[in-house]
Protein backbone atom coordinates (compact mmCIF):
# COMPACT_ATOMS: atom_id res chain seq x y z
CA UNK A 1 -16.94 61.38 173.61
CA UNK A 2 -19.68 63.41 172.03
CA UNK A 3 -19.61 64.18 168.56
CA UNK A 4 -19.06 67.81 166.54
CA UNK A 5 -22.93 67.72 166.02
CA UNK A 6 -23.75 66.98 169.56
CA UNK A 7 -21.76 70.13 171.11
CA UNK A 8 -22.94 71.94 167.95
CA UNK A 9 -26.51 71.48 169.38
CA UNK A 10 -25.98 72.25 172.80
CA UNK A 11 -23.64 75.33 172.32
CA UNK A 12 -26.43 76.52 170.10
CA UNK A 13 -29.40 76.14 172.42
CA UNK A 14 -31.45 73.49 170.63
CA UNK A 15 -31.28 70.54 172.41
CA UNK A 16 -32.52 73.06 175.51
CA UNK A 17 -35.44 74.18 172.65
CA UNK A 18 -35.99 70.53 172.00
CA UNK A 19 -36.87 69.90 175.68
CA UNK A 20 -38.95 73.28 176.14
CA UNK A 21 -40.88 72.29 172.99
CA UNK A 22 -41.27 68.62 173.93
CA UNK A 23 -42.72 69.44 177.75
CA UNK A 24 -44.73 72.46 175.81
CA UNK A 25 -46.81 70.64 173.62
CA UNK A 26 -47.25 67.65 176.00
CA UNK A 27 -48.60 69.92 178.83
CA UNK A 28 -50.70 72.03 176.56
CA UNK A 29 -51.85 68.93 174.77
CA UNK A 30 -52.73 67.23 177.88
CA UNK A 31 -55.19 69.83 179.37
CA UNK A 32 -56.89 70.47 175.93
CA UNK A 33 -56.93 66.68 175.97
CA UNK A 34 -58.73 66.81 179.50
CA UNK A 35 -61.07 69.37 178.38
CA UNK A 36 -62.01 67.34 175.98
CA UNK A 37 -61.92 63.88 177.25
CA UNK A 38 -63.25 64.65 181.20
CA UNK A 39 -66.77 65.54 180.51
CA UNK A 40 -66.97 62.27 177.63
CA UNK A 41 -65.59 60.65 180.04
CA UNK A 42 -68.41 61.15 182.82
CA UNK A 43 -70.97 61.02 180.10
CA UNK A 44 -69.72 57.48 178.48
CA UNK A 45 -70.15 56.72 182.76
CA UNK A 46 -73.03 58.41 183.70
CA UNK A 47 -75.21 57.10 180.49
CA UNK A 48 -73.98 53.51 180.96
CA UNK A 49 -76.58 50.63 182.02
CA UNK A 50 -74.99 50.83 185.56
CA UNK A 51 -74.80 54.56 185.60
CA UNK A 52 -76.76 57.08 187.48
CA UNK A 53 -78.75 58.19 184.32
CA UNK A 54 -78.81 55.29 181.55
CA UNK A 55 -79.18 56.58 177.86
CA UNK A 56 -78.54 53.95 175.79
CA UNK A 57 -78.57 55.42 172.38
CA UNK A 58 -76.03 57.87 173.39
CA UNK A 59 -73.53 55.77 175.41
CA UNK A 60 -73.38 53.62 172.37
CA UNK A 61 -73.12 56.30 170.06
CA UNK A 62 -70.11 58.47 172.09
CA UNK A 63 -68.59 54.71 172.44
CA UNK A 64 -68.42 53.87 169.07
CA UNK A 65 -66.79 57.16 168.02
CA UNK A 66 -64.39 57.00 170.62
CA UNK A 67 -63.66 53.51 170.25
CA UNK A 68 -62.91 54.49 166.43
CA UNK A 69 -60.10 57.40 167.32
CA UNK A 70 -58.48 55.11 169.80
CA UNK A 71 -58.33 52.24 167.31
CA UNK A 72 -56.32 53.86 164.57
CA UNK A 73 -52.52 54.33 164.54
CA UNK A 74 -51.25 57.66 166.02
CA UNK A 75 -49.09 57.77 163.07
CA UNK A 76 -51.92 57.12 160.60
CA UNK A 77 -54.17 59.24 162.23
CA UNK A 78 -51.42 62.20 162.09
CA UNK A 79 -51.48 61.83 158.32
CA UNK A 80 -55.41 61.88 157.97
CA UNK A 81 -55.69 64.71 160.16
CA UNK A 82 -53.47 67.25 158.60
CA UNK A 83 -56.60 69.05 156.53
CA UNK A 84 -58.24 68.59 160.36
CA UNK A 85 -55.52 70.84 161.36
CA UNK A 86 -54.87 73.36 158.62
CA UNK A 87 -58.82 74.20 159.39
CA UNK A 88 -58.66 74.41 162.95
CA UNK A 89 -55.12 76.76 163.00
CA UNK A 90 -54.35 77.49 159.50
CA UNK A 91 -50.97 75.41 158.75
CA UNK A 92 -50.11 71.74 158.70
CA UNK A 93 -46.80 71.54 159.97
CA UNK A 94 -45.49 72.95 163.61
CA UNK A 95 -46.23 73.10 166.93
CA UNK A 96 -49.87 74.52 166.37
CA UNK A 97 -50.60 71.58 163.89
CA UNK A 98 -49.08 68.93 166.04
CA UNK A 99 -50.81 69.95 168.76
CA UNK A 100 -54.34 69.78 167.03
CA UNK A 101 -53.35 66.19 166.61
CA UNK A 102 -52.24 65.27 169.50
CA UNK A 103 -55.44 66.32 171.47
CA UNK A 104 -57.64 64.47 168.95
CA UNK A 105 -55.84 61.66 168.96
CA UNK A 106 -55.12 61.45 173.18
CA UNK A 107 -58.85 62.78 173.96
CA UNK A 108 -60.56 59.37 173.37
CA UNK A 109 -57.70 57.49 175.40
CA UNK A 110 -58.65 60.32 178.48
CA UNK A 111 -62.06 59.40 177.98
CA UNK A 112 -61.90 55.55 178.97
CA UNK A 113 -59.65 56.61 181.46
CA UNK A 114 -62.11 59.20 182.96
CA UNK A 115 -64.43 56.02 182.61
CA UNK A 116 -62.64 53.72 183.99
CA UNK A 117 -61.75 56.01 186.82
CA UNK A 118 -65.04 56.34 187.73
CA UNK A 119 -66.50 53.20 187.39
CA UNK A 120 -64.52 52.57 190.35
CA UNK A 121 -66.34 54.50 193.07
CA UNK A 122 -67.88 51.96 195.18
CA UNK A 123 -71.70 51.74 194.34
CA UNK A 124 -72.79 52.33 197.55
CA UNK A 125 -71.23 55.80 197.89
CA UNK A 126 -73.86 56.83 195.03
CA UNK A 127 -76.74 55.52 196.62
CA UNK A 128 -76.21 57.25 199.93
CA UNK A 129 -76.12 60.51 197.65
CA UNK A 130 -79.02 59.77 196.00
CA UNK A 131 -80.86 58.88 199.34
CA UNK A 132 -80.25 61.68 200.50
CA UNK A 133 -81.98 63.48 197.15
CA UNK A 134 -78.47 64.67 195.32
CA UNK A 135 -79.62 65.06 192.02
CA UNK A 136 -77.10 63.85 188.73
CA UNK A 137 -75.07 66.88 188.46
CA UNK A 138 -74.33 66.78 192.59
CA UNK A 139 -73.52 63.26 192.16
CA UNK A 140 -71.05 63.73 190.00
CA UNK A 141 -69.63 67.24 191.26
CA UNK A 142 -69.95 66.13 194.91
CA UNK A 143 -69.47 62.21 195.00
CA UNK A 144 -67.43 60.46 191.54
CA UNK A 145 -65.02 63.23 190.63
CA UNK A 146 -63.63 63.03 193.91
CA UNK A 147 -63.78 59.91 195.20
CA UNK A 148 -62.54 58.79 191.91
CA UNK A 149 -59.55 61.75 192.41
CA UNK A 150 -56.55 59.63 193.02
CA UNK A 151 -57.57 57.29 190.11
CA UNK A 152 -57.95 60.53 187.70
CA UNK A 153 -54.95 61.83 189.00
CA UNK A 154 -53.15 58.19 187.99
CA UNK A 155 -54.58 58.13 184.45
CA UNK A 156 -53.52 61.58 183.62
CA UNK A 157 -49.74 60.79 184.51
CA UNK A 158 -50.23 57.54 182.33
CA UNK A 159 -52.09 59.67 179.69
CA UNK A 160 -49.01 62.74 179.86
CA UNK A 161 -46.56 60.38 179.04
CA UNK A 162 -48.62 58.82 176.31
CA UNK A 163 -48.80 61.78 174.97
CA UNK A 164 -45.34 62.65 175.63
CA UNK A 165 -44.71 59.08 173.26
CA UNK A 166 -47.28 60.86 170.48
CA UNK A 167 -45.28 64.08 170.63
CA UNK A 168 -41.98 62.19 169.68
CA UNK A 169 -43.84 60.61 167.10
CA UNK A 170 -45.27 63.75 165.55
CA UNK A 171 -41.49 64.52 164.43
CA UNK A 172 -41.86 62.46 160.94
CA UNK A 173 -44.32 64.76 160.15
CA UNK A 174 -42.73 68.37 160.71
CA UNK A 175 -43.09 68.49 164.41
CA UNK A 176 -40.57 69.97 166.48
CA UNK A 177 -38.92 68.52 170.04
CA UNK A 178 -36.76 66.24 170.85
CA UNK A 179 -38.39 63.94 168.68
CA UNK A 180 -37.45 66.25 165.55
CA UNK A 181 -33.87 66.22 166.93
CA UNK A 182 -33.10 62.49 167.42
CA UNK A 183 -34.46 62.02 164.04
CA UNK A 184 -32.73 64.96 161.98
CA UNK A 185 -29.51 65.09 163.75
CA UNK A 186 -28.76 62.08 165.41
CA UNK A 187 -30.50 59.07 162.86
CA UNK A 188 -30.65 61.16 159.85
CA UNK A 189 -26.90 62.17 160.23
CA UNK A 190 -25.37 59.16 161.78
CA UNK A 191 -24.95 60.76 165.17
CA UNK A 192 -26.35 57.81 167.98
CA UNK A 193 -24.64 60.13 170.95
CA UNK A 194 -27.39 63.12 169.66
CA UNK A 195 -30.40 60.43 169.22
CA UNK A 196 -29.49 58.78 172.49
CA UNK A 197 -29.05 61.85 174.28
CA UNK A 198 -32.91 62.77 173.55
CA UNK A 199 -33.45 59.30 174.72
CA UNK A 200 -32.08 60.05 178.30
CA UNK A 201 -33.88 63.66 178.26
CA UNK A 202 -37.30 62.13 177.30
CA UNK A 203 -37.09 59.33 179.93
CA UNK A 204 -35.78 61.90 182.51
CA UNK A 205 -39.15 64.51 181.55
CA UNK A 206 -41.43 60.82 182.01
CA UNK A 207 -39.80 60.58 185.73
CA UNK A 208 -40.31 64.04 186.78
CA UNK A 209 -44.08 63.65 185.65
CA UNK A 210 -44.30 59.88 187.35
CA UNK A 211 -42.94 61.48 190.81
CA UNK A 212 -45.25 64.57 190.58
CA UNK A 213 -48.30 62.55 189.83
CA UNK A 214 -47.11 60.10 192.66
CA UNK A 215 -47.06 63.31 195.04
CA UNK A 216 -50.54 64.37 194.06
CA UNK A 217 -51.94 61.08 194.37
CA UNK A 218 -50.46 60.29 198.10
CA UNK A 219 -51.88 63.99 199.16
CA UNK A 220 -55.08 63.68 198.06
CA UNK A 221 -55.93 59.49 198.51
CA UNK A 222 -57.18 58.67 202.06
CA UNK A 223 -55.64 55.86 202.13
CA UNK A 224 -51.65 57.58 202.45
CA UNK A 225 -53.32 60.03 205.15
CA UNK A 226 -52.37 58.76 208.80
């Protein structure tokens, strides 16, 4: 049976808050994440010593300072970011704040995705393009971005529910979600039914974005078209 607190929190609307917030901040998150991360990650690609315009000072440069965001705990990183945050949207704790944190800490990860994505595009495809005079920026528009599409699409579901994970996380440090809930209400006060409730919400929000990615990735690879 659930407990007092449980029905408490659903009578009252916050465990329905708790999943608005949660999806909220991982969507948002994710596309200022993309914004972010995308063009990185075709530059980190692009200015590689196999890319279509080699620069090696910068590669290594963008490399090492992405390398050093995605090598420090998201909970660490959470901590040393707060003044990062109270500059950017003028508090520390919230939504806004966690926010702030989540996209620097998830927009290296997209990078080496983005990367990785299109480091895949078979090598030939490129130098078809270029024989045929595309220039860099019709390369990329016209030829990686979307042959590499069903790989992109792929790495954003895995980066989403990465973030979704970072979200959760974010709770121990005045964010909001379910996250803030299991923690609060169901650790804080003893209740497992409340904790393991948000459990069974988050994993249910990670399937819905699995099949939808899944979906976008069967429309738009070749391979699934008969």
């Amino acid at each position: 049976m659930f407990s007092e607190m449980f029905l408490k929190l659903w009578d009252n609307g916050l465990i329905q808050k708790g999943v608005w917030e949660t999806v909220y901040m991982t969507v948002l998150a994710s596309a200022l994440s993309y914004c972010i991360g995308l063009p990185l990650g075709v530059i980190l690609n692009i200015t590689d010593k196999e890319g279509i315009n080699p620069v090696y000072w910068l590669n290594r440069a963008l490399g090492l300072i992405v390398n050093f965001f995605r090598s420090i705990p998201f909970i660490i990183l959470m901590v040393a970011m707060l003044p990062v945050a109270k500059l950017i949207v003028g508090v520390s704790l919230g939504n806004k704040a966690m926010i702030v944190m989540l996209v620097i800490a998830a927009s290296p990860y997209v990078a080496r995705m983005v990367e990785s994505s299109l480091k895949e595009v078979d090598a030939g495809v490129v130098e078809a393009a270029q024989s045929m005079g595309a220039d860099n920026f019709q390369i990329i528009w016209k030829v990686l971005l979307p042959e590499a599409r069903p790989s992109l699409i792929t790495g954003a579901v895995i980066s989403m529910v990465t973030i979704l994970s970072y979200s959760a996380m974010s709770a121990t440090i005045g964010g909001t979600g379910l996250g803030q809930i299991a923690i609060s209400y169901g650790h804080q006060r003893f209740n497992p039914d409340v904790t393991w409730c948000c459990v069974f919400l988050t994993v249910i929000i990670v399937q819905v974005i699995q099949e939808a990615g899944n979906r976008i990735v069967r429309k738009t690879d070749k391979r699934y078209r008969g």
